[in-house]
Protein backbone atom coordinates (compact mmCIF):
# COMPACT_ATOMS: atom_id res chain seq x y z
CA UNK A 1 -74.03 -44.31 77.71
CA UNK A 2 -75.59 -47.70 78.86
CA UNK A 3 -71.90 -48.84 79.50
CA UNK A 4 -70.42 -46.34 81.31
CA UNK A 5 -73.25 -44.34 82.96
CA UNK A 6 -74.44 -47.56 84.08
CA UNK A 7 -71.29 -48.69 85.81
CA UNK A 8 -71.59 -45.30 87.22
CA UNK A 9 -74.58 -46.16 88.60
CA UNK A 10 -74.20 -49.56 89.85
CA UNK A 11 -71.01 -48.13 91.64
CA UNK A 12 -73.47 -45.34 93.46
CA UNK A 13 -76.27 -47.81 94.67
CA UNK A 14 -74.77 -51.05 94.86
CA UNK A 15 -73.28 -50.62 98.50
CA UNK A 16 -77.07 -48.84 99.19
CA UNK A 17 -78.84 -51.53 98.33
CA UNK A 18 -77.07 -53.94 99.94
CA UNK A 19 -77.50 -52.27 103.14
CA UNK A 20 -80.93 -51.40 102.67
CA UNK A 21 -81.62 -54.82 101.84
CA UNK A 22 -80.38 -56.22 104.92
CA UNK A 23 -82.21 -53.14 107.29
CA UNK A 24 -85.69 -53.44 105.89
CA UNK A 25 -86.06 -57.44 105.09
CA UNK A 26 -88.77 -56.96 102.80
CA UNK A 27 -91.00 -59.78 101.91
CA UNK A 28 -89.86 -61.47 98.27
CA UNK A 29 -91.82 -64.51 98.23
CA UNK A 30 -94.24 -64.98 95.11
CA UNK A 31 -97.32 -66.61 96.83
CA UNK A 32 -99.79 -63.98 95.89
CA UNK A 33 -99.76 -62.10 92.49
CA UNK A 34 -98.96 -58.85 92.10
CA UNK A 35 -101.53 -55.74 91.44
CA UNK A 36 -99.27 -54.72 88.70
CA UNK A 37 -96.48 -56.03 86.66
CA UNK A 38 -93.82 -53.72 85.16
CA UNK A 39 -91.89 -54.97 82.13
CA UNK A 40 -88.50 -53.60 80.51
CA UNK A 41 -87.75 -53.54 77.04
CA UNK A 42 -86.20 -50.78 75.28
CA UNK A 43 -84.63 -52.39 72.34
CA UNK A 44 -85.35 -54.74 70.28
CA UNK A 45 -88.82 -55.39 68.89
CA UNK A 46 -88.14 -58.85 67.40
CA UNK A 47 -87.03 -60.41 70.78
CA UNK A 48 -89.97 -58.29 72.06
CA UNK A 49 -92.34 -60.80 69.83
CA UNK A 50 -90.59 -63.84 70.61
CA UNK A 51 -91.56 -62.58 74.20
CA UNK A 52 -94.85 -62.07 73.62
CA UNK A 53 -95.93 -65.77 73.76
CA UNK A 54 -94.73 -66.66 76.91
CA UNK A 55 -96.26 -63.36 78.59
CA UNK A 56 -99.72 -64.04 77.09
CA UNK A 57 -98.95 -67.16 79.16
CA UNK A 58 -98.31 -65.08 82.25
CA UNK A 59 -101.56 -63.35 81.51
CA UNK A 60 -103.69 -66.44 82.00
CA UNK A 61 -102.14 -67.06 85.41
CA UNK A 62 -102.19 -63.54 86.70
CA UNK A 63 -105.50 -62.56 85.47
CA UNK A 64 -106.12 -59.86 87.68
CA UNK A 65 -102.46 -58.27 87.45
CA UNK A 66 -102.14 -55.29 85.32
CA UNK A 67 -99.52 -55.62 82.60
CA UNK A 68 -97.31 -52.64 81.86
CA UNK A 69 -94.47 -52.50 79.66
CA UNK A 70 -91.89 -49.53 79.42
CA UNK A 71 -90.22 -49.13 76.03
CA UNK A 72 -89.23 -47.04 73.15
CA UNK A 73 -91.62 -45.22 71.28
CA UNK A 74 -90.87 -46.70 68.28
CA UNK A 75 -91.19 -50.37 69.42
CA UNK A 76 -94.15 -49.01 71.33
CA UNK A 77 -96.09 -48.77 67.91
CA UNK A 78 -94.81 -52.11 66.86
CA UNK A 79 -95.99 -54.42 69.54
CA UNK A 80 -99.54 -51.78 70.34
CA UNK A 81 -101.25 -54.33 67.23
CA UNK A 82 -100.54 -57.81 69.44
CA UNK A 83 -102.63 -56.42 72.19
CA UNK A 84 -100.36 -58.33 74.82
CA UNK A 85 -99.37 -55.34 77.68
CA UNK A 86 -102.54 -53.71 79.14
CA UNK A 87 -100.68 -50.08 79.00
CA UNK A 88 -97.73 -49.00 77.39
CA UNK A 89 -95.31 -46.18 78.75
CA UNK A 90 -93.43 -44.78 75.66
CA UNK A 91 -89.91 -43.02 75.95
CA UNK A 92 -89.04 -40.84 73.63
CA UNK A 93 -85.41 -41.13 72.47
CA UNK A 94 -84.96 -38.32 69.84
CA UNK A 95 -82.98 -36.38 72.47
CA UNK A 96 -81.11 -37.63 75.71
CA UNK A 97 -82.77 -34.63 77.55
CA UNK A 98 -86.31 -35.64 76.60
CA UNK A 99 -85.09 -39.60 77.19
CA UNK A 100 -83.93 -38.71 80.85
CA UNK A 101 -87.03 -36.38 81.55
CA UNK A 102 -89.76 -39.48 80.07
CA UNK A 103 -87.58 -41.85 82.08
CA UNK A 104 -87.57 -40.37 85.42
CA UNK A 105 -91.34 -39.34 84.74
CA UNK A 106 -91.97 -42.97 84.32
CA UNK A 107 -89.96 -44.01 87.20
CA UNK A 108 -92.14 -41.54 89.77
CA UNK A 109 -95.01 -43.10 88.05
CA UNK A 110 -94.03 -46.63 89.08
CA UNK A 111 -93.82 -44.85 92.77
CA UNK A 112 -97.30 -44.56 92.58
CA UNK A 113 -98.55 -47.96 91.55
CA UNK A 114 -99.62 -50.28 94.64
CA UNK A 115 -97.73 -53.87 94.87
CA UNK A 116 -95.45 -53.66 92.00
CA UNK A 117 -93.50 -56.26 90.54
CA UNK A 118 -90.89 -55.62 87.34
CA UNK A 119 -88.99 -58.19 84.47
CA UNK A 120 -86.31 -57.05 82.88
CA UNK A 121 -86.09 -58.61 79.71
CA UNK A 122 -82.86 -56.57 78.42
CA UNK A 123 -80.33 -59.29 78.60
CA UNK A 124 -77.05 -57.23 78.67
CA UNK A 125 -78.30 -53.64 79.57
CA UNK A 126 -77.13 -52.05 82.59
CA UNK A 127 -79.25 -49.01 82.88
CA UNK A 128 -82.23 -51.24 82.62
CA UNK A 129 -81.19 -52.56 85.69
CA UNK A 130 -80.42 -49.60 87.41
CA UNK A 131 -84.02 -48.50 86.23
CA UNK A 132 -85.75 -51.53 87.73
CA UNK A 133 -83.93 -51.11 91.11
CA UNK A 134 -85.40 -47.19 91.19
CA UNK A 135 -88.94 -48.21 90.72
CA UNK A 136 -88.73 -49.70 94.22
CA UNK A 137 -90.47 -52.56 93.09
CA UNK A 138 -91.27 -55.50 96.14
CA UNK A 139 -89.66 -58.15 93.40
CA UNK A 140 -87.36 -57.34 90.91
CA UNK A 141 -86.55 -60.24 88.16
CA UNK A 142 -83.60 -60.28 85.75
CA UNK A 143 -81.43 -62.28 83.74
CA UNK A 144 -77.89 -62.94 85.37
CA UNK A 145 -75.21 -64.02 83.07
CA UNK A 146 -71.29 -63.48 83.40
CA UNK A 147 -71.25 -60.07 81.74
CA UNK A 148 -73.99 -58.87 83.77
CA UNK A 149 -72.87 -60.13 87.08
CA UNK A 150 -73.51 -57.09 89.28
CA UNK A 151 -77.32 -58.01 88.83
CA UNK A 152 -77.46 -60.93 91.10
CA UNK A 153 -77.19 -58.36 93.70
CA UNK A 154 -79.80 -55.44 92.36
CA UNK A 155 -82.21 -57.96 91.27
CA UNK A 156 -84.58 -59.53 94.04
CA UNK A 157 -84.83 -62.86 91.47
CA UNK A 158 -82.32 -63.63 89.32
CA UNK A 159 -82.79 -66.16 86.18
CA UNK A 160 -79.80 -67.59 84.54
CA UNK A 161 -79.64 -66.75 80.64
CA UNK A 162 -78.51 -69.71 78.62
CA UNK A 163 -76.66 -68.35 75.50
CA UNK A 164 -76.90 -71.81 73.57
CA UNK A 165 -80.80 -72.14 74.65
CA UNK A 166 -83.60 -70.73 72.19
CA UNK A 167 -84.73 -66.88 72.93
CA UNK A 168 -87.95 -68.35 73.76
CA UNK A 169 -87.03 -70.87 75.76
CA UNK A 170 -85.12 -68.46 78.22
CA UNK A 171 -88.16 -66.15 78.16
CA UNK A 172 -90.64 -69.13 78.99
CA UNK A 173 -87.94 -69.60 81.95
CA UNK A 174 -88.63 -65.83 83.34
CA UNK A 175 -92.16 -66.38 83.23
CA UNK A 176 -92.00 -69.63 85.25
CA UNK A 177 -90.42 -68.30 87.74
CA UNK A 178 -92.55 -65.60 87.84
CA UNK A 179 -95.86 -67.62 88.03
CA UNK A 180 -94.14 -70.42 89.64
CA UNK A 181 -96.46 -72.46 87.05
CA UNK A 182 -95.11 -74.56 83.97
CA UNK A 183 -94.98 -72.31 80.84
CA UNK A 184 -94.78 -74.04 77.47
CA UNK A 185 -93.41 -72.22 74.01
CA UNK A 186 -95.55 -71.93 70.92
CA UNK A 187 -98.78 -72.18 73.23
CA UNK A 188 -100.15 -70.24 70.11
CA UNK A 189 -100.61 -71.63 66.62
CA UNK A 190 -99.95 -69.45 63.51
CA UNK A 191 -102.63 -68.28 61.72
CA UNK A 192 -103.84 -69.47 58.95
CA UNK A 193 -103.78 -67.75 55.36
CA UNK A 194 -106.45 -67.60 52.89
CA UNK A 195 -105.53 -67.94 49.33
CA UNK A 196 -101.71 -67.89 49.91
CA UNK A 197 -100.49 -68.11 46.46
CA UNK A 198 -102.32 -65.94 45.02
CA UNK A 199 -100.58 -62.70 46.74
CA UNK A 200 -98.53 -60.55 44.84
CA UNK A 201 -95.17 -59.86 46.72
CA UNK A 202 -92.42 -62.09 48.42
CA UNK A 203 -90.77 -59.57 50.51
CA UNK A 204 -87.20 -58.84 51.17
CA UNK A 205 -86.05 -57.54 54.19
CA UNK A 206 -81.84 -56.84 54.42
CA UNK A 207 -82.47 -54.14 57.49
CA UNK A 208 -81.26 -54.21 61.24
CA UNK A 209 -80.42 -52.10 64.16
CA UNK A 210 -77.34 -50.64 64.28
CA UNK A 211 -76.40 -52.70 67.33
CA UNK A 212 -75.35 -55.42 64.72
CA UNK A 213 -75.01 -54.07 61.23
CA UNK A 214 -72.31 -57.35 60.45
CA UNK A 215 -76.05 -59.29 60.09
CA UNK A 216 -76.65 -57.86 56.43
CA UNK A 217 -75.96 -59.28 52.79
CA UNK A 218 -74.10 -57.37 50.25
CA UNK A 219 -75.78 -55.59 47.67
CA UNK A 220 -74.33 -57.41 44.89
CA UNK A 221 -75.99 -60.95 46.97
CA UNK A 222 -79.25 -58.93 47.13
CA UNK A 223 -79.15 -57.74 43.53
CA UNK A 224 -78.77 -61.09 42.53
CA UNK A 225 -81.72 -62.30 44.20
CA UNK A 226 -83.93 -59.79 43.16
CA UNK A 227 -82.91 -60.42 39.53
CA UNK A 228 -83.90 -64.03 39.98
CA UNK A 229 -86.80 -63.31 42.20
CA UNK A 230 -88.32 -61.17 38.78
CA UNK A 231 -87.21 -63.33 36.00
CA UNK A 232 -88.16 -66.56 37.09
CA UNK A 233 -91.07 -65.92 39.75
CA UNK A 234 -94.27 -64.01 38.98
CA UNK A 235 -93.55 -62.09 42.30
CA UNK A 236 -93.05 -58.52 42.76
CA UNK A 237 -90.94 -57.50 45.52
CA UNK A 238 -91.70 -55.37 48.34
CA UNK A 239 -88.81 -54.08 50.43
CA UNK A 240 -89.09 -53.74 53.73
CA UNK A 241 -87.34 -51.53 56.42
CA UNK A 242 -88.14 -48.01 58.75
CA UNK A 243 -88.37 -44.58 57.81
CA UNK A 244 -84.16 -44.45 58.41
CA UNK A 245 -83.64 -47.64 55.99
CA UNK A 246 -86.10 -45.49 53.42
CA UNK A 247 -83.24 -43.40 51.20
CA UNK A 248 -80.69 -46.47 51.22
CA UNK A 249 -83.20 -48.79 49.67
CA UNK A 250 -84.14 -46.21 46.99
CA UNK A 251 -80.64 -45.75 46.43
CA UNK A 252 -79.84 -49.44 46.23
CA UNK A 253 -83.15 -50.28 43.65
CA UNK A 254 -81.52 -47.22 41.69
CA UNK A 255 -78.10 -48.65 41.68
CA UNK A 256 -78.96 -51.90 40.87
CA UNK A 257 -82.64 -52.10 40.01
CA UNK A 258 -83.87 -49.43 37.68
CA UNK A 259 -85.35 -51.25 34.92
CA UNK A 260 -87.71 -53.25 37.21
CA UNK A 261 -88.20 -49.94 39.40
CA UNK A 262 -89.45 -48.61 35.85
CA UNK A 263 -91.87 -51.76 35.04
CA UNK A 264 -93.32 -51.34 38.55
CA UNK A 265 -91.96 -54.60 40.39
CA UNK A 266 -90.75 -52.87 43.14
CA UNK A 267 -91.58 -51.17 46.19
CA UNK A 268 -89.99 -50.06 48.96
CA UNK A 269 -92.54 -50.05 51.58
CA UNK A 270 -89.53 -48.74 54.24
CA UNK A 271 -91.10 -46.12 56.60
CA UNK A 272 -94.40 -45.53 54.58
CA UNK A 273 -96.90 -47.23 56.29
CA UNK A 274 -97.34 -46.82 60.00
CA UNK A 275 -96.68 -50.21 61.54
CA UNK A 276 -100.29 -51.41 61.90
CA UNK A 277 -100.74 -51.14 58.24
CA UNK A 278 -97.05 -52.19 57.67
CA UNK A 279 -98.40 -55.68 59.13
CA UNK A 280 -101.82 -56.16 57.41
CA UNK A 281 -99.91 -55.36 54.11
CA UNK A 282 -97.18 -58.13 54.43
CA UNK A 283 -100.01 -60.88 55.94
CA UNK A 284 -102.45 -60.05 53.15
CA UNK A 285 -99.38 -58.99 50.06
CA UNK A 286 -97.02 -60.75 50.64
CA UNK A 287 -96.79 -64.94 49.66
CA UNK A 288 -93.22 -65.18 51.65
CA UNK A 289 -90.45 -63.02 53.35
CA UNK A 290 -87.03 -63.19 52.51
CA UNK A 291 -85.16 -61.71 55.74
CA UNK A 292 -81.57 -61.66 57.77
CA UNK A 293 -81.94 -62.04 61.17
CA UNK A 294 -83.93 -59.42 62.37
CA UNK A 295 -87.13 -58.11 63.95
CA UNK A 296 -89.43 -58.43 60.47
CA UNK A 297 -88.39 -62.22 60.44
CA UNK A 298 -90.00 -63.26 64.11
CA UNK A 299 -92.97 -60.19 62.99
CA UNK A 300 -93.44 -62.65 59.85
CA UNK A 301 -93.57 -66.03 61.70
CA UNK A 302 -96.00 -64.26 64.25
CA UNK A 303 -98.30 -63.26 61.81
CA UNK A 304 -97.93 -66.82 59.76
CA UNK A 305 -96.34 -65.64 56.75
CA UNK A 306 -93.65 -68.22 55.16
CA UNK A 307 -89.89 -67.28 55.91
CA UNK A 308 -86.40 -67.89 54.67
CA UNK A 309 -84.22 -66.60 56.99
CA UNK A 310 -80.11 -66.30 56.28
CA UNK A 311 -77.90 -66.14 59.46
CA UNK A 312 -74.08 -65.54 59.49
CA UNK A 313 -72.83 -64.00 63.00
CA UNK A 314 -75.73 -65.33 64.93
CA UNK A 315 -77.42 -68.97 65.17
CA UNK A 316 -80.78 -69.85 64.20
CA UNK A 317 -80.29 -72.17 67.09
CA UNK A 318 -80.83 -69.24 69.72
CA UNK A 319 -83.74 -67.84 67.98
CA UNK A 320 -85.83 -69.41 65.64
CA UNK A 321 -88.44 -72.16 67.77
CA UNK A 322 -90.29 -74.01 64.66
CA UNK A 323 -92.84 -75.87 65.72
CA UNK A 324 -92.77 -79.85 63.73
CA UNK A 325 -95.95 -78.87 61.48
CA UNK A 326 -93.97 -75.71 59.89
CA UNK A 327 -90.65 -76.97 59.14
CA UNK A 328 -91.59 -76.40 55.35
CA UNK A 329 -93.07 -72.98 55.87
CA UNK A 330 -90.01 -71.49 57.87
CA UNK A 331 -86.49 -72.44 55.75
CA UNK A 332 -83.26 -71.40 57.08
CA UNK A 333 -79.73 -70.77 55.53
CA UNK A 334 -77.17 -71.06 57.91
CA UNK A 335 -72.99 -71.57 56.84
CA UNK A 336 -71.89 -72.26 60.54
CA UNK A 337 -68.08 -70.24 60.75
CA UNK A 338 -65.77 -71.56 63.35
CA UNK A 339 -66.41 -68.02 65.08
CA UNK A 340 -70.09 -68.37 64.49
CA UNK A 341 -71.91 -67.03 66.88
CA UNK A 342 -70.01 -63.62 67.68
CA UNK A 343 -72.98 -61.51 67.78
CA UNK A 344 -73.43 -61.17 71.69
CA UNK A 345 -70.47 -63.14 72.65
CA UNK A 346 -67.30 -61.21 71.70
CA UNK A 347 -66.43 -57.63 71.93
CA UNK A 348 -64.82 -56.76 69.29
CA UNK A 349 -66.03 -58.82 66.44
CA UNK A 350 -62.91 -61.59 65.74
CA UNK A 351 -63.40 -60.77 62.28
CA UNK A 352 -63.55 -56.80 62.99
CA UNK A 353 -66.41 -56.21 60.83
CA UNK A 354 -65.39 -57.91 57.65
CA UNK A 355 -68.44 -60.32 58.45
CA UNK A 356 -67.64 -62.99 55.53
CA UNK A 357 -69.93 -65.64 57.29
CA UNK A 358 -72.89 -63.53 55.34
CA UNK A 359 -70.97 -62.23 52.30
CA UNK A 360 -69.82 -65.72 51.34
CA UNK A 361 -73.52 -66.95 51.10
CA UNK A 362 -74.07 -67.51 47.72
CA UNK A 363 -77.17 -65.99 45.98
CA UNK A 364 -78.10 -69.30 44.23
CA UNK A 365 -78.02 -70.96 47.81
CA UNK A 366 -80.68 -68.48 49.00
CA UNK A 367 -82.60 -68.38 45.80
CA UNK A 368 -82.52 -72.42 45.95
CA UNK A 369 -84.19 -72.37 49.45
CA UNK A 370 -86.69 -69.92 47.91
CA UNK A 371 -87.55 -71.74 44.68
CA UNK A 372 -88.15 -74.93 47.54
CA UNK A 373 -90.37 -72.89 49.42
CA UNK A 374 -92.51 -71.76 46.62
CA UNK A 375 -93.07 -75.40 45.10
CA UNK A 376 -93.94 -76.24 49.10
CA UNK A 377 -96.80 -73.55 48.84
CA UNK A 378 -97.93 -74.23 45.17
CA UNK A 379 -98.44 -78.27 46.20
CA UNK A 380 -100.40 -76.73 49.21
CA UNK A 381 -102.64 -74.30 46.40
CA UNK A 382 -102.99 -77.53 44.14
CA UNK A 383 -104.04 -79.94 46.88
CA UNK A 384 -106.77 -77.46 48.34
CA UNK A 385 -108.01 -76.84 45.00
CA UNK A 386 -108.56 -80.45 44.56
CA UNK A 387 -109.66 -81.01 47.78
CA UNK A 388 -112.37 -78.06 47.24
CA UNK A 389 -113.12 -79.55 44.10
CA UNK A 390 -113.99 -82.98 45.47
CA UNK A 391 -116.38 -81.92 48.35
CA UNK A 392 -117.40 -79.03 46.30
């Protein structure tokens, strides 16, 4: 739909805008703030976190703009708990008659607002663009790369997207143009955890979106580092996921797992808790996550849990922004293929879906990075302890 409706589109109101563009010379400059700022996101809730940093940025140099952000319902409820959008307009996508009425109520709604601005942070979307040109917004910023071209005439502002750059980094780039003010990454420490050892669960997380399914292990990989997870650790596991990851989990712990499902040392927390809860029971269960490359990982890092992430058609390089004082609390297991990274760069796949950069990860090579993490954290335990018990 995005593909060829949007092409569609651009096809209609390209020529328009031009034109109108030239008739009505509108002012674009960015001296003055705007009254309200409109942001785009429909997919994607882990880039959506990465984001969030550099917009809290924005905030502190727009203080007096009101923040909106447009999005799916479901990613709606996942960012609500970070407090970082002053409203949130939520489109519901169970049916593309209720998506296309919610959208075009949204877009009259932008009609309404008084000195409106919008980002765009969809990187390869084409509707999203089409949507930010209908709100009529006075400036209109985007990301221009080659796939995307048509945008450097829709948008107003256009910010090149570097592919080989951090996530972060490219946001923090949006924002300064935005502000026209510097905007450093990882402006926010982690938080810190109370009595980190001492919780019950390392979580596993082997879910995505169905945008790029090639990013999961095998079950056999993930059976195999459960098993060593529960014989050598005195972890339970907690398995994490959304209501649609809910029956393949149970079905994989039944498969492979139904001796420890018996003795209690699992649960699949996929789609039971509402996300709120979701995230105070991995920051106050949970000791680690285990994760693919996916929106629980940046979630994780956000809310300063320990993470071991393993990467096959994608690069760590693009995504993951570590500050120095956490290299030892966020691991990373990464067996660069020559047509590593694929994942946003090639369509089709080169390797058509047989995605052997993840299935020839070894289990021992992830369960090695997670055995290193855990000694990290139980030198951390010991040295408080002793600490506490000198001053004490």
């Amino acid at each position: 739909m995005d593909k060829y409706l949007g092409y569609c589109l651009i096809g209609i109101l390209l020529p328009v805008t031009r034109l109108l563009g030239i008739a009505m010379r509108r002012d674009h400059s960015l001296q003055h703030p705007p009254q309200h700022l409109l942001f785009i996101k429909l997919l994607g809730l882990g880039s959506l976190v990465v984001a969030s940093d550099a917009i809290k940025a924005m905030r502190k140099k727009f203080p007096t703009t009101r923040f909106i952000l447009l999005t799916d319902s479901n990613i709606a409820s996942g960012i609500e708990p970070f407090h970082v959008f002053d409203e949130i307009w939520k489109i519901d996508t169970s049916s593309l008659s209720i998506t296309i009425s919610t959208s075009l109520k949204y877009i009259i709604r932008s009609w309404q607002l008084q000195d409106l601005w919008v980002a765009d942070l969809e990187v390869y979307s084409k509707l999203t663009t089409v949507y930010s040109l209908l709100t009529m917004a006075r400036n209109r910023f985007g990301f221009h790369l080659q796939p995307v071209y048509f945008r450097k005439f829709l948008n107003t502002h256009n910010i090149p997207f570097n592919q080989t750059a951090c996530l972060e980094d490219n946001y923090c780039h949006l924002a300064q143009v935005i502000t026209q003010a510097p905007i450093q990454p990882n402006f926010e420490t982690s938080p810190v955890r109370a009595n980190e050892w001492d919780k019950p669960y390392i979580i596993l997380n082997n879910t995505c979106s169905s945008l790029a399914p090639v990013r999961k292990l095998p079950d056999e990989t993930l059976a195999a580092i459960c098993n060593w997870i529960l014989t050598h650790t005195h972890f339970r596991i907690a398995f994490s996921g959304t209501q649609n990851d809910k029956a393949a989990i149970d079905q994989f712990i039944d498969g492979y797992l139904p001796a420890y499902k018996q003795k209690g040392k699992l649960n699949n927390i996929a789609g039971v808790l509402d996300l709120e809860a979701y995230y105070h029971f991995i920051a106050d269960k949970g000791v680690c996550m285990v994760t693919i490359d996916s929106g629980p990982l940046h979630i994780a890092r956000k809310l300063g849990l320990p993470t071991i992430s393993i990467w096959g058609p994608t690069n760590p390089a693009n995504y993951l922004n570590i500050p120095p004082g956490e290299k030892n609390r966020h691991l990373f297991l990464y067996n660069k293929v020559a047509c590593s990274p694929c994942v946003h760069h090639h369509e089709p796949l080169p390797c058509g879906g047989n995605n052997f950069c993840m299935k020839d990860i070894t289990a021992s090579s992830i369960t090695e990075k997670i055995n290193g993490l855990l000694q990290h954290l139980q030198v951390d335990k010991d040295r408080v302890a002793a600490l506490e018990a000198v001053t004490g």
